[in-house]
PDBML (XML) file of the C-alpha atoms, coordinates in Angstrom:
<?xml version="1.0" encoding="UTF-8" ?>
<PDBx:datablock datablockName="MODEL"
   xmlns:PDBx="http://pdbml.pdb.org/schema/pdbx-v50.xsd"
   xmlns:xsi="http://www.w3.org/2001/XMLSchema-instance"
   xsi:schemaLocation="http://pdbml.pdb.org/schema/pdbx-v50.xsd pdbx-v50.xsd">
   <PDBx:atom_siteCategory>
      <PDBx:atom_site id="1">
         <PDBx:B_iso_or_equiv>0.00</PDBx:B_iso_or_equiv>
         <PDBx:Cartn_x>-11.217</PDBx:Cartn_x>
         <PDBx:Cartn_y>-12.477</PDBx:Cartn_y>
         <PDBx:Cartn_z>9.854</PDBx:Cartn_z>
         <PDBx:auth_asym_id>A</PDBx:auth_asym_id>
         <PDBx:auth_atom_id>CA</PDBx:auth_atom_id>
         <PDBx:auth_comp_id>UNK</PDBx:auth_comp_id>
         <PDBx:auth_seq_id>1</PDBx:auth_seq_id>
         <PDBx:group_PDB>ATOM</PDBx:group_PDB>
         <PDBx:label_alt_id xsi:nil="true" />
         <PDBx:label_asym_id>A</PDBx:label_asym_id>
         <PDBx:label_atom_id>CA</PDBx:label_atom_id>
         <PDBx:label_comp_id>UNK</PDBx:label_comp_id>
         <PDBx:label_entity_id>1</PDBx:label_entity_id>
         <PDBx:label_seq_id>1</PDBx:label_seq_id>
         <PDBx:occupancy>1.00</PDBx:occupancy>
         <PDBx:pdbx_PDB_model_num>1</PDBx:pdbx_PDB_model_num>
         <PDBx:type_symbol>C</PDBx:type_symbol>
      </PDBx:atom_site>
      <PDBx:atom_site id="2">
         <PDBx:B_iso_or_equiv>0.00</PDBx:B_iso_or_equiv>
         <PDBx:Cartn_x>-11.137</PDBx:Cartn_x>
         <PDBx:Cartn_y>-9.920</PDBx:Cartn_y>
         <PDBx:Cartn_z>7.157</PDBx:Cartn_z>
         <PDBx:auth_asym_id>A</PDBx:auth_asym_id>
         <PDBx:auth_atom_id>CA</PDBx:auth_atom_id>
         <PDBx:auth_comp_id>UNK</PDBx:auth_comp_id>
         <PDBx:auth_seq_id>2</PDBx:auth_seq_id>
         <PDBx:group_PDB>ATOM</PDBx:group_PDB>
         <PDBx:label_alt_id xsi:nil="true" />
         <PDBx:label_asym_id>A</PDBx:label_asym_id>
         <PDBx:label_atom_id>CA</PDBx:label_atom_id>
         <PDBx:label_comp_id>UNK</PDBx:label_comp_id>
         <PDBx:label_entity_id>1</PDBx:label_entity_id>
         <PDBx:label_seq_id>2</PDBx:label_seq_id>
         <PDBx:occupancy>1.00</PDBx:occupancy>
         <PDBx:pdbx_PDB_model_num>1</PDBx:pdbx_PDB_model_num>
         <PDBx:type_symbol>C</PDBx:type_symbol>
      </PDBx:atom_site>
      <PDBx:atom_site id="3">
         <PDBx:B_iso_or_equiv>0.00</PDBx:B_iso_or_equiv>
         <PDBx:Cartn_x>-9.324</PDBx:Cartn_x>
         <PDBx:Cartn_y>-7.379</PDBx:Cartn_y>
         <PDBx:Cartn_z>9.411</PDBx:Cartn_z>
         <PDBx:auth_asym_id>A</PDBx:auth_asym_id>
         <PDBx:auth_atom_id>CA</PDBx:auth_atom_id>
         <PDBx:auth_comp_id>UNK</PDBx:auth_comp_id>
         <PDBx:auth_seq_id>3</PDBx:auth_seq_id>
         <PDBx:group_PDB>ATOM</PDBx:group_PDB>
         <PDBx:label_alt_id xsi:nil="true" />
         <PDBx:label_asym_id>A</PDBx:label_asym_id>
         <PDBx:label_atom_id>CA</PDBx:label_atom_id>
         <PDBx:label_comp_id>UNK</PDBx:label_comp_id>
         <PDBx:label_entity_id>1</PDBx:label_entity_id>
         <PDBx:label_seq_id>3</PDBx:label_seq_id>
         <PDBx:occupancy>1.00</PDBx:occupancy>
         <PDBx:pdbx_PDB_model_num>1</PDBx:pdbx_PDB_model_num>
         <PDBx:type_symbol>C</PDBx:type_symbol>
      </PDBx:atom_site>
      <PDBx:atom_site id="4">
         <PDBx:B_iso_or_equiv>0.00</PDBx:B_iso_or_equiv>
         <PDBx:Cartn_x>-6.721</PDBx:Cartn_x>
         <PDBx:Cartn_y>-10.171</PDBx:Cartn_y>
         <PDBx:Cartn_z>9.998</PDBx:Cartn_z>
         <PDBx:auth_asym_id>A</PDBx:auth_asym_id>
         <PDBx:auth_atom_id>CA</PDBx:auth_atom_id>
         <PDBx:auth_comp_id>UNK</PDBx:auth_comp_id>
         <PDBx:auth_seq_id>4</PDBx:auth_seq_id>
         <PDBx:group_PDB>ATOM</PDBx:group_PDB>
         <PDBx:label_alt_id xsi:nil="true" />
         <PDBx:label_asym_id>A</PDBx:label_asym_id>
         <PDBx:label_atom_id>CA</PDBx:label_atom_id>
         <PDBx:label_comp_id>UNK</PDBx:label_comp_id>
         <PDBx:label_entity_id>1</PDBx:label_entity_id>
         <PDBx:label_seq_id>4</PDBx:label_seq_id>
         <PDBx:occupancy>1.00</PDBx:occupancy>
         <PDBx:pdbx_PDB_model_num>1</PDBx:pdbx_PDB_model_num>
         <PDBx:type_symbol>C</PDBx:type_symbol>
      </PDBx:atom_site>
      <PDBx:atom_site id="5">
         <PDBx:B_iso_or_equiv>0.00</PDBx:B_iso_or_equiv>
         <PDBx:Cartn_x>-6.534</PDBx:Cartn_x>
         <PDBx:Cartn_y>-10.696</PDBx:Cartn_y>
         <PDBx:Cartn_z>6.692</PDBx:Cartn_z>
         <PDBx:auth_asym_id>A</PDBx:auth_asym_id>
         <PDBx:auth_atom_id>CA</PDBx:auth_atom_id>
         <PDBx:auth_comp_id>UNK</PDBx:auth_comp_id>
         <PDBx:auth_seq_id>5</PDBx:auth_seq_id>
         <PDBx:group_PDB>ATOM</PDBx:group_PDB>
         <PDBx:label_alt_id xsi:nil="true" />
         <PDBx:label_asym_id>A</PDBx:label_asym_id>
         <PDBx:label_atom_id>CA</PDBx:label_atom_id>
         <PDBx:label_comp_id>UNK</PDBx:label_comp_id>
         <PDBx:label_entity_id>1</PDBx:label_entity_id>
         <PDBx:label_seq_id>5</PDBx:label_seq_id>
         <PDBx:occupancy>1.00</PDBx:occupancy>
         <PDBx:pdbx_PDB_model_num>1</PDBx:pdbx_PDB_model_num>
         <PDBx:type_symbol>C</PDBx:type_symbol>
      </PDBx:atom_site>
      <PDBx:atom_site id="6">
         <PDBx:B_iso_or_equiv>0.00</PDBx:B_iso_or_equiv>
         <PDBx:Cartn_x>-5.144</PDBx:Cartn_x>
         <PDBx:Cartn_y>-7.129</PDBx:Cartn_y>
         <PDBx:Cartn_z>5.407</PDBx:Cartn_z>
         <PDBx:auth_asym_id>A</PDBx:auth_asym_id>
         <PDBx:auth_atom_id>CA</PDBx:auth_atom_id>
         <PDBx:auth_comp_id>UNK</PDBx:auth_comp_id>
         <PDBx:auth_seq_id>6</PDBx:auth_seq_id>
         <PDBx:group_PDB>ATOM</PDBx:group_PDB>
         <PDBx:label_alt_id xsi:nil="true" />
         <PDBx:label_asym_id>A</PDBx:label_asym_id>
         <PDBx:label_atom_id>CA</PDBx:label_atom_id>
         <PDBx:label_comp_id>UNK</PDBx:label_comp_id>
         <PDBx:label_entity_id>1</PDBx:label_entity_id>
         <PDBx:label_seq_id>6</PDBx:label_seq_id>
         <PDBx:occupancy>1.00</PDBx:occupancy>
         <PDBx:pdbx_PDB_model_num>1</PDBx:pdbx_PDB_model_num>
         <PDBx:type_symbol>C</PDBx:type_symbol>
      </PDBx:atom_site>
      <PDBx:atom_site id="7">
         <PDBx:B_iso_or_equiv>0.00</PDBx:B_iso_or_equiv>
         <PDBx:Cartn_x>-2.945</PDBx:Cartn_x>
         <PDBx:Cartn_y>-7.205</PDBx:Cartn_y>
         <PDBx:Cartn_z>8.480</PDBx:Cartn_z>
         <PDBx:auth_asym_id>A</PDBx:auth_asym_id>
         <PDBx:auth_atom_id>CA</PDBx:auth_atom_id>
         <PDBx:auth_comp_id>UNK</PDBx:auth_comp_id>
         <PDBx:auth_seq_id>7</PDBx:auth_seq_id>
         <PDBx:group_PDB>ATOM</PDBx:group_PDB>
         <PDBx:label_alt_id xsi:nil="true" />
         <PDBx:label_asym_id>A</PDBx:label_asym_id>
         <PDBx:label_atom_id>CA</PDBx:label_atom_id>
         <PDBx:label_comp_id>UNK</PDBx:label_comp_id>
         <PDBx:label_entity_id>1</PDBx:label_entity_id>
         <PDBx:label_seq_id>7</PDBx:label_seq_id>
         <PDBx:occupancy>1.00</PDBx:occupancy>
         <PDBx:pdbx_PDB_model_num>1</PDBx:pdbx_PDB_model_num>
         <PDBx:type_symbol>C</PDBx:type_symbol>
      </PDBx:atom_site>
      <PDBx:atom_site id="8">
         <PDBx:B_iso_or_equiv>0.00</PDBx:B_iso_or_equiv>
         <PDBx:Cartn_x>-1.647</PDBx:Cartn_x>
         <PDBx:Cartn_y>-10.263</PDBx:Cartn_y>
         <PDBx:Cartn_z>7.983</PDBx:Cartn_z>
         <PDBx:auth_asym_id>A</PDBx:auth_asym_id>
         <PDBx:auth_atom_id>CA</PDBx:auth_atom_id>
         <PDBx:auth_comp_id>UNK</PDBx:auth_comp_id>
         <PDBx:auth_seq_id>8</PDBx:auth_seq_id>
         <PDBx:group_PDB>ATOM</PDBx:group_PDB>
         <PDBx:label_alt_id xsi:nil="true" />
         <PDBx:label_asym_id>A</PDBx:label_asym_id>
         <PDBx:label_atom_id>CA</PDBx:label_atom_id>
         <PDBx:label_comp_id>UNK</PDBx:label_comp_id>
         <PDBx:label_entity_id>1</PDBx:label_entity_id>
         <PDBx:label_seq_id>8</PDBx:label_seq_id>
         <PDBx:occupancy>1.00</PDBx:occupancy>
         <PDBx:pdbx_PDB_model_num>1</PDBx:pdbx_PDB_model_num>
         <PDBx:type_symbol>C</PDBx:type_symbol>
      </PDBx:atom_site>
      <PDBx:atom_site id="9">
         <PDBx:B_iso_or_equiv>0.00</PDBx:B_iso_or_equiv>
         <PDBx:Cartn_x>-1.389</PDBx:Cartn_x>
         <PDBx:Cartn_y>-8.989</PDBx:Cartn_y>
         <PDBx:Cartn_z>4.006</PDBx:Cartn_z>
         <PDBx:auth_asym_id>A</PDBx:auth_asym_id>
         <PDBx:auth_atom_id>CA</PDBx:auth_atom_id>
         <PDBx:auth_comp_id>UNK</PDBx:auth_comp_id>
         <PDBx:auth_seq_id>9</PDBx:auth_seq_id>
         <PDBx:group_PDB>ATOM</PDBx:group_PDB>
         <PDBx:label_alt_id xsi:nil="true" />
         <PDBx:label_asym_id>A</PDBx:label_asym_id>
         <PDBx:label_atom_id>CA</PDBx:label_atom_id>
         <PDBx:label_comp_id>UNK</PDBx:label_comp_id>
         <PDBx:label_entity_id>1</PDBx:label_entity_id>
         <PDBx:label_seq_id>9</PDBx:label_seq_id>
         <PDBx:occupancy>1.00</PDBx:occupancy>
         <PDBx:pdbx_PDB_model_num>1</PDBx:pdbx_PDB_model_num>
         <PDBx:type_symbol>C</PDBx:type_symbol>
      </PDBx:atom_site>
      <PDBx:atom_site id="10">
         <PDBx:B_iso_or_equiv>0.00</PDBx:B_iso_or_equiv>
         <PDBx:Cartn_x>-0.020</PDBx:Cartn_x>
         <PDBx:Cartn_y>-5.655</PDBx:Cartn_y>
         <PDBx:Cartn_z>5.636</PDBx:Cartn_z>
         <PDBx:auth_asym_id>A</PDBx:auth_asym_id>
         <PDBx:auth_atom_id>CA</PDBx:auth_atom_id>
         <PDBx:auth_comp_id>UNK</PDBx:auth_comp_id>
         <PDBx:auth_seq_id>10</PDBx:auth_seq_id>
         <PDBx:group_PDB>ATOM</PDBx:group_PDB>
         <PDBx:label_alt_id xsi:nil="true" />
         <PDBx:label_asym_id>A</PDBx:label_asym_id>
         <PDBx:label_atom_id>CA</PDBx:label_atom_id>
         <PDBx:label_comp_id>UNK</PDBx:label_comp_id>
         <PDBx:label_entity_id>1</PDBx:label_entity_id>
         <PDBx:label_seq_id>10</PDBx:label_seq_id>
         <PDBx:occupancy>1.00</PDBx:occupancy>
         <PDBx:pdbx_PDB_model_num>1</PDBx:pdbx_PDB_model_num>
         <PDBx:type_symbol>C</PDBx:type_symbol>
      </PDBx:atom_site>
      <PDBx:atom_site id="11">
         <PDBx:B_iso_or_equiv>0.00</PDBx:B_iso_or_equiv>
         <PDBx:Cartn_x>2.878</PDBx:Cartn_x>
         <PDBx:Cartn_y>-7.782</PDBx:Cartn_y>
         <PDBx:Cartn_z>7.153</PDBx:Cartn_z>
         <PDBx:auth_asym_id>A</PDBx:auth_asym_id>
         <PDBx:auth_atom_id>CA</PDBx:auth_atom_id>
         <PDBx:auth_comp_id>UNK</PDBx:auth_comp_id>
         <PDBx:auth_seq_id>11</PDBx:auth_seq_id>
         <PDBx:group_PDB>ATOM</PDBx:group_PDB>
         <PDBx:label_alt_id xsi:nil="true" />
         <PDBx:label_asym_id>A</PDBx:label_asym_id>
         <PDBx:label_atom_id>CA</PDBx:label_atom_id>
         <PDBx:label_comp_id>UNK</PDBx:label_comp_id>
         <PDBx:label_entity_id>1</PDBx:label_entity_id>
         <PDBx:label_seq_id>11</PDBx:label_seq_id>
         <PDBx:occupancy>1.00</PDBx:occupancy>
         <PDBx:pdbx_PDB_model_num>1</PDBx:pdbx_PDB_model_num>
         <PDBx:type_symbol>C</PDBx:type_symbol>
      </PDBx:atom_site>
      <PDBx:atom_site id="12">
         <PDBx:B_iso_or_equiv>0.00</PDBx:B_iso_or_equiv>
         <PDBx:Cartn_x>3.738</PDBx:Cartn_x>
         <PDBx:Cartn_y>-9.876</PDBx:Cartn_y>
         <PDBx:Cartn_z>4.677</PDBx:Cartn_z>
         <PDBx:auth_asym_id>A</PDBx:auth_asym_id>
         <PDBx:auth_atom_id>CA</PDBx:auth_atom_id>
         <PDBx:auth_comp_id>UNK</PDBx:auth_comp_id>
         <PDBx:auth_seq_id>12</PDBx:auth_seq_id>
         <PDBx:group_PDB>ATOM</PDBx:group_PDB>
         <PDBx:label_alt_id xsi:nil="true" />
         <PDBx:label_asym_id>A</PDBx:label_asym_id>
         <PDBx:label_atom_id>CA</PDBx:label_atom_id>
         <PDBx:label_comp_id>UNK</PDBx:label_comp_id>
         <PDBx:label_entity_id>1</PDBx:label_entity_id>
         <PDBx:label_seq_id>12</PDBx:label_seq_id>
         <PDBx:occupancy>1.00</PDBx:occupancy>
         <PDBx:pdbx_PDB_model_num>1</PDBx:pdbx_PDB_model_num>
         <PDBx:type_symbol>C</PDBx:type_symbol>
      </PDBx:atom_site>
      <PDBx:atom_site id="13">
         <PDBx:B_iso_or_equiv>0.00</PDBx:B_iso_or_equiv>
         <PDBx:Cartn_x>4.408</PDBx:Cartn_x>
         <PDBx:Cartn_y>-7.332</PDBx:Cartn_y>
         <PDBx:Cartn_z>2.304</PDBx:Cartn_z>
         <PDBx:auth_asym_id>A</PDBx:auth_asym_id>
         <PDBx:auth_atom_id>CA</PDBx:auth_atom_id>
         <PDBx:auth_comp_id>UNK</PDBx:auth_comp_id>
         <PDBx:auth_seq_id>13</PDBx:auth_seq_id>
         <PDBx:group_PDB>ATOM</PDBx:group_PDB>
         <PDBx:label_alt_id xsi:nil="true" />
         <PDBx:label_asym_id>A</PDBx:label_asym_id>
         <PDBx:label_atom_id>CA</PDBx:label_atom_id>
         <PDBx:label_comp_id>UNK</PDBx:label_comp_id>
         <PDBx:label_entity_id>1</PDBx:label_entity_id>
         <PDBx:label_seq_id>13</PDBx:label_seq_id>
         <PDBx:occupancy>1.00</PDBx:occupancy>
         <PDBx:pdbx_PDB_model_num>1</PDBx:pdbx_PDB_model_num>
         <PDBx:type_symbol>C</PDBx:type_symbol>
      </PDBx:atom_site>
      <PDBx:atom_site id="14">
         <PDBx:B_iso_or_equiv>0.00</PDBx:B_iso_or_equiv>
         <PDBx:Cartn_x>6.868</PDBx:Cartn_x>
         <PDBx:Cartn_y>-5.348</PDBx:Cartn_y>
         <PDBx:Cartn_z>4.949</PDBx:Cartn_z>
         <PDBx:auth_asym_id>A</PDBx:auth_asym_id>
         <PDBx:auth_atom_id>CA</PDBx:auth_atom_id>
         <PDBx:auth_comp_id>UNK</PDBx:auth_comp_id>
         <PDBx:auth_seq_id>14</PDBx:auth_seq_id>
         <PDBx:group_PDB>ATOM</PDBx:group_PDB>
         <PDBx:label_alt_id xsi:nil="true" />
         <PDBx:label_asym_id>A</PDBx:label_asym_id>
         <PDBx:label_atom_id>CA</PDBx:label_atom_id>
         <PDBx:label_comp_id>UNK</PDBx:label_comp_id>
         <PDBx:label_entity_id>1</PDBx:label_entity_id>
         <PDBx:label_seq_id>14</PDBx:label_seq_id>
         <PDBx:occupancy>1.00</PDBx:occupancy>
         <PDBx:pdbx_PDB_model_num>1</PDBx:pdbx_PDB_model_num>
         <PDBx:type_symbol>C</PDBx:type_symbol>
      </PDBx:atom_site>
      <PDBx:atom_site id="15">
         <PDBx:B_iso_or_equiv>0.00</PDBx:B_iso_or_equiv>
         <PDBx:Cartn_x>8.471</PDBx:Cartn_x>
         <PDBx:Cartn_y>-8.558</PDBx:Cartn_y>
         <PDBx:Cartn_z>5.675</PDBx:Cartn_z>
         <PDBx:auth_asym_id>A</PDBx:auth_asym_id>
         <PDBx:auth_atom_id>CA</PDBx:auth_atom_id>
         <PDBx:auth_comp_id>UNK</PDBx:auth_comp_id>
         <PDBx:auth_seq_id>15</PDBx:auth_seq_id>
         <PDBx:group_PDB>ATOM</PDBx:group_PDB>
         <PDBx:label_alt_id xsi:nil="true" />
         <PDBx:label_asym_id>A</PDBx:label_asym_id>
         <PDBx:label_atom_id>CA</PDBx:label_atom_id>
         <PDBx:label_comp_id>UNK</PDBx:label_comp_id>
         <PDBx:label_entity_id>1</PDBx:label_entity_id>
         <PDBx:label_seq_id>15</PDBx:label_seq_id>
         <PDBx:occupancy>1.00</PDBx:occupancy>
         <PDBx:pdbx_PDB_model_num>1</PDBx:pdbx_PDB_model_num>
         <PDBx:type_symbol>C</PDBx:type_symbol>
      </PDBx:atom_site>
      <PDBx:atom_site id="16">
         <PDBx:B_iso_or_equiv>0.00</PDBx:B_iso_or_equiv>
         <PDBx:Cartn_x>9.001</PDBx:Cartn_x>
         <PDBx:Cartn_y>-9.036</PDBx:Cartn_y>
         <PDBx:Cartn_z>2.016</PDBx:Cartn_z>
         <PDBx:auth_asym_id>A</PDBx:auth_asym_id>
         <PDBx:auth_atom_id>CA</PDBx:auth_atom_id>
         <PDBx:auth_comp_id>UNK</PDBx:auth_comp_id>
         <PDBx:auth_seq_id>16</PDBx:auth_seq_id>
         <PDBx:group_PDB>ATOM</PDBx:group_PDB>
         <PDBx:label_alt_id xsi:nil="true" />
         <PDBx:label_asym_id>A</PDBx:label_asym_id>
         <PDBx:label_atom_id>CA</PDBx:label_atom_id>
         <PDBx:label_comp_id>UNK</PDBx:label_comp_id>
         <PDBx:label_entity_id>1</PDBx:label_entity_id>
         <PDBx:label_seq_id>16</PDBx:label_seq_id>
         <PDBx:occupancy>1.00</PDBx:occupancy>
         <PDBx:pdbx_PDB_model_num>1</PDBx:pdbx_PDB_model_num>
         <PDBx:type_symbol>C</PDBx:type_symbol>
      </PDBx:atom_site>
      <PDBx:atom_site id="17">
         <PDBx:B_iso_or_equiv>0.00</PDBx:B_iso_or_equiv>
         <PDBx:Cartn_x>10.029</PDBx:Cartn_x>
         <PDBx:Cartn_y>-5.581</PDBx:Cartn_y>
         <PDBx:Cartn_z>2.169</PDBx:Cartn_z>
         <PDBx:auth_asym_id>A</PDBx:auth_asym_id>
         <PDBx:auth_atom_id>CA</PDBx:auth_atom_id>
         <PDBx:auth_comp_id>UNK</PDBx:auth_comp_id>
         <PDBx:auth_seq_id>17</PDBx:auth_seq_id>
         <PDBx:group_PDB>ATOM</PDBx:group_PDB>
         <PDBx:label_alt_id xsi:nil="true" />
         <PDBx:label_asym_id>A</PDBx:label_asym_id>
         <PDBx:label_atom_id>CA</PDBx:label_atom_id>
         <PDBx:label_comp_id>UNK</PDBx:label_comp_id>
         <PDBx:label_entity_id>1</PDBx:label_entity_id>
         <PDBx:label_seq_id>17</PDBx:label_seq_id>
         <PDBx:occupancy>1.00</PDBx:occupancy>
         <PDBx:pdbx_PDB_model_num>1</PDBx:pdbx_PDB_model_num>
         <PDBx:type_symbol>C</PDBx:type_symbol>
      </PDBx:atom_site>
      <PDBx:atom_site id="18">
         <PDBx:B_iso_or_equiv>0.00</PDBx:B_iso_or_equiv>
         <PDBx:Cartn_x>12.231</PDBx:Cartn_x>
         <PDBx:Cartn_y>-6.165</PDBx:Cartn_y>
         <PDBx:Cartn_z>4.062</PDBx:Cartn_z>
         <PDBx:auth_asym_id>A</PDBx:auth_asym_id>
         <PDBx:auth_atom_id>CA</PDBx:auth_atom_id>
         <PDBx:auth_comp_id>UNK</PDBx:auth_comp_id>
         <PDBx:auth_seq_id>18</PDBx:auth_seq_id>
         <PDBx:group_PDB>ATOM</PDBx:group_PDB>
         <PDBx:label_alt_id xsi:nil="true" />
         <PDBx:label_asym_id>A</PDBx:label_asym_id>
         <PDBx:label_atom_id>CA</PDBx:label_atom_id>
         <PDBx:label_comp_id>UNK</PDBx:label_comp_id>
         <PDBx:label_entity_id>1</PDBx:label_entity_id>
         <PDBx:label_seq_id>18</PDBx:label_seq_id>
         <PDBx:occupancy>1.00</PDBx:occupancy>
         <PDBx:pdbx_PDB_model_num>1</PDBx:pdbx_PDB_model_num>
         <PDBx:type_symbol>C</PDBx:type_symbol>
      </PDBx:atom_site>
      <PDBx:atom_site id="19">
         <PDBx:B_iso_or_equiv>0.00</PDBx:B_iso_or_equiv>
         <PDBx:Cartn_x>14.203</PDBx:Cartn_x>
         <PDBx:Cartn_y>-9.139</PDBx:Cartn_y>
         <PDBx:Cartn_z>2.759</PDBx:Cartn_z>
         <PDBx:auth_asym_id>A</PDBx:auth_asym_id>
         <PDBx:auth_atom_id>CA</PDBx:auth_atom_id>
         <PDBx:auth_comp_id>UNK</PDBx:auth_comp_id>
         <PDBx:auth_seq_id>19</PDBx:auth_seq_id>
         <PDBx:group_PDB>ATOM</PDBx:group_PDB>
         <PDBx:label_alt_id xsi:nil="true" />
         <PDBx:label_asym_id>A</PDBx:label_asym_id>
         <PDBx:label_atom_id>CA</PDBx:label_atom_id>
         <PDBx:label_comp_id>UNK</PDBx:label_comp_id>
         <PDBx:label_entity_id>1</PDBx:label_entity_id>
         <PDBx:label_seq_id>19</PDBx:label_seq_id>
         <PDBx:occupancy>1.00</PDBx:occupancy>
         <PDBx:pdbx_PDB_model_num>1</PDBx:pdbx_PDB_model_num>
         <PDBx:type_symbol>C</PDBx:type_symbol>
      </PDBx:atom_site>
      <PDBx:atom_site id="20">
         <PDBx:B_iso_or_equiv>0.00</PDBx:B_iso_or_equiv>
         <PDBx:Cartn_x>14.787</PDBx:Cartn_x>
         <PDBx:Cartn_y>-7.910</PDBx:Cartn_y>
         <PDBx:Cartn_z>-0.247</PDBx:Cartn_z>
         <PDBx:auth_asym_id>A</PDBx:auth_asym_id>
         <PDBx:auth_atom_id>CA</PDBx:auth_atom_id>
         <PDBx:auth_comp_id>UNK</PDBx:auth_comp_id>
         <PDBx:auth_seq_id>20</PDBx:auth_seq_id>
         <PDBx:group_PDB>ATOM</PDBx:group_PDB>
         <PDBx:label_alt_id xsi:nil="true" />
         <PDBx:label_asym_id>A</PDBx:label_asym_id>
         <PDBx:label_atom_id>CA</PDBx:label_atom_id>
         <PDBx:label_comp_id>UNK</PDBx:label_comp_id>
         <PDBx:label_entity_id>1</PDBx:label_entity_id>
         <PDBx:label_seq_id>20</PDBx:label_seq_id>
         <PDBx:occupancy>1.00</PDBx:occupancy>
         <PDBx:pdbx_PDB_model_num>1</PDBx:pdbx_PDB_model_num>
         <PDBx:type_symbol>C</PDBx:type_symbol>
      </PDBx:atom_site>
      <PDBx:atom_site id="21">
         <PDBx:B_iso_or_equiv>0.00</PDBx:B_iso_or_equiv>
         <PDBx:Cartn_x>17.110</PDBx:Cartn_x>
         <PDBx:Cartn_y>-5.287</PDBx:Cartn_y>
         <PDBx:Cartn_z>1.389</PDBx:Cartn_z>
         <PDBx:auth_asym_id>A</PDBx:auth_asym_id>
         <PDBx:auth_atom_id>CA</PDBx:auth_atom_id>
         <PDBx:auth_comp_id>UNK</PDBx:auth_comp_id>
         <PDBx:auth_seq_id>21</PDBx:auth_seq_id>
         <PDBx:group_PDB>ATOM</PDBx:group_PDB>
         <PDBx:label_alt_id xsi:nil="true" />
         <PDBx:label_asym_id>A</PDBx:label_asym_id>
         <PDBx:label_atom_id>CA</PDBx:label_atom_id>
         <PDBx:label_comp_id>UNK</PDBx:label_comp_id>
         <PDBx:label_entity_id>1</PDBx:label_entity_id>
         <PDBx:label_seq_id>21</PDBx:label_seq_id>
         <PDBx:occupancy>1.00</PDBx:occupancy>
         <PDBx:pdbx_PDB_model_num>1</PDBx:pdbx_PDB_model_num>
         <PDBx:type_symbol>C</PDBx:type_symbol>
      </PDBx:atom_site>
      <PDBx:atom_site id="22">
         <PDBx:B_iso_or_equiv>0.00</PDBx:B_iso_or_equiv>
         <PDBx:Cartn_x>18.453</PDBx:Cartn_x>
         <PDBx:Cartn_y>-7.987</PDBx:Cartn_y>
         <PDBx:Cartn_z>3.502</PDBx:Cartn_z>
         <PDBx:auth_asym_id>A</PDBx:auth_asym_id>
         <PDBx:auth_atom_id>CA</PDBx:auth_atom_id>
         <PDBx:auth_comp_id>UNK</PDBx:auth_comp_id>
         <PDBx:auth_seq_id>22</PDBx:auth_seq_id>
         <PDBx:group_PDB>ATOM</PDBx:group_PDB>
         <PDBx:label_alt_id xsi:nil="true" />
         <PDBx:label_asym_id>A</PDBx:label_asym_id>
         <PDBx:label_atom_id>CA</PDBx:label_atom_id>
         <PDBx:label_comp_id>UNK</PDBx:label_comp_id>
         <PDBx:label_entity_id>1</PDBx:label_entity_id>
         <PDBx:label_seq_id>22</PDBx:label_seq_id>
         <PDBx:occupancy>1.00</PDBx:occupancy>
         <PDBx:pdbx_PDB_model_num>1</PDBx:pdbx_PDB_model_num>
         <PDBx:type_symbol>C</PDBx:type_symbol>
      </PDBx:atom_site>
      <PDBx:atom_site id="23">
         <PDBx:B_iso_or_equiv>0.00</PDBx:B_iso_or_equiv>
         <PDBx:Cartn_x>17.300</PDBx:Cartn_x>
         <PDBx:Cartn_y>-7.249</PDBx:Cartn_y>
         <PDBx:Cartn_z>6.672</PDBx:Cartn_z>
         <PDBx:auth_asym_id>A</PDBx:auth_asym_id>
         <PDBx:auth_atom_id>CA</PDBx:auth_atom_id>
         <PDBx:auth_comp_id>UNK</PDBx:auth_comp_id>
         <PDBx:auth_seq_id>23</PDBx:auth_seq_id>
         <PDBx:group_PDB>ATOM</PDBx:group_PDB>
         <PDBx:label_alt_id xsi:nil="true" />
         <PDBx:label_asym_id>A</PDBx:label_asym_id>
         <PDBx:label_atom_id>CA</PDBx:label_atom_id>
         <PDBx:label_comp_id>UNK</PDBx:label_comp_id>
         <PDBx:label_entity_id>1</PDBx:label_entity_id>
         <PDBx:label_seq_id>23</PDBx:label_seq_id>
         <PDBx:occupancy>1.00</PDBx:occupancy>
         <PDBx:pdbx_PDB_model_num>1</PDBx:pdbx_PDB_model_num>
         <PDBx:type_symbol>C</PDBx:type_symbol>
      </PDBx:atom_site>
      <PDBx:atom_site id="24">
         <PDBx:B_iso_or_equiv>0.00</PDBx:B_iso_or_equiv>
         <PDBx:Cartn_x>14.718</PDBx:Cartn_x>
         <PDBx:Cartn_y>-9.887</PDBx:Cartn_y>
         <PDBx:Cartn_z>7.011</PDBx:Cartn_z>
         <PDBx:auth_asym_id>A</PDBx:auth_asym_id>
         <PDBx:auth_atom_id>CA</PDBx:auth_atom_id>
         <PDBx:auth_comp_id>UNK</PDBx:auth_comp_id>
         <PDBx:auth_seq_id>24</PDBx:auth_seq_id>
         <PDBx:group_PDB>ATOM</PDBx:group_PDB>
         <PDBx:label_alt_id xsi:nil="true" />
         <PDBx:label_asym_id>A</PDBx:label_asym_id>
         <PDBx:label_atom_id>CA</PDBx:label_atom_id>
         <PDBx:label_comp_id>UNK</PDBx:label_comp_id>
         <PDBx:label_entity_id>1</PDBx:label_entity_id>
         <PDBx:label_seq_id>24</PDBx:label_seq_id>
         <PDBx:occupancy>1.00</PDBx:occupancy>
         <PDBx:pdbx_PDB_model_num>1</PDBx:pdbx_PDB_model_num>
         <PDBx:type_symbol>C</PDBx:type_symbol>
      </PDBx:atom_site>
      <PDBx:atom_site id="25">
         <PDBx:B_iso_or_equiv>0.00</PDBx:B_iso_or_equiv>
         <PDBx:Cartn_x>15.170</PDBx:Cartn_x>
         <PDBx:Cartn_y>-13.847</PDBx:Cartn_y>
         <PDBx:Cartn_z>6.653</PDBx:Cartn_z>
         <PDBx:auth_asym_id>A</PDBx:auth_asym_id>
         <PDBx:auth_atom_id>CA</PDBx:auth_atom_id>
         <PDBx:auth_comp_id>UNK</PDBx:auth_comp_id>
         <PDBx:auth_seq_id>25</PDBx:auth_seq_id>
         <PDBx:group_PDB>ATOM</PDBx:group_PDB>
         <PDBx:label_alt_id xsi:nil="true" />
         <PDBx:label_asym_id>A</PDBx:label_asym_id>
         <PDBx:label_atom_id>CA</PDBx:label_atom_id>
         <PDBx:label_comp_id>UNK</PDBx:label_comp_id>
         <PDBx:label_entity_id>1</PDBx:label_entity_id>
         <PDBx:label_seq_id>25</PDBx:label_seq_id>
         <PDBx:occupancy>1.00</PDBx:occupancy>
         <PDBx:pdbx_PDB_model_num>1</PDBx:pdbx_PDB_model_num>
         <PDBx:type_symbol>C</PDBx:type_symbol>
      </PDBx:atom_site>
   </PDBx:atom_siteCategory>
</PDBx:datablock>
């Protein structure tokens, strides 16, 4: 669970990332 956590973590903050250059929704 705490491996999924900092992954999940991990991919949120790309995702974010990534929508603030517009290239995620």
């Amino acid at each position: 669970a705490t491996q999924t956590t900092r992954l999940q973590e991990q991919s949120l903050e790309i995702e974010q990332e990534k929508f603030d250059v517009g290239l995620s929704t």
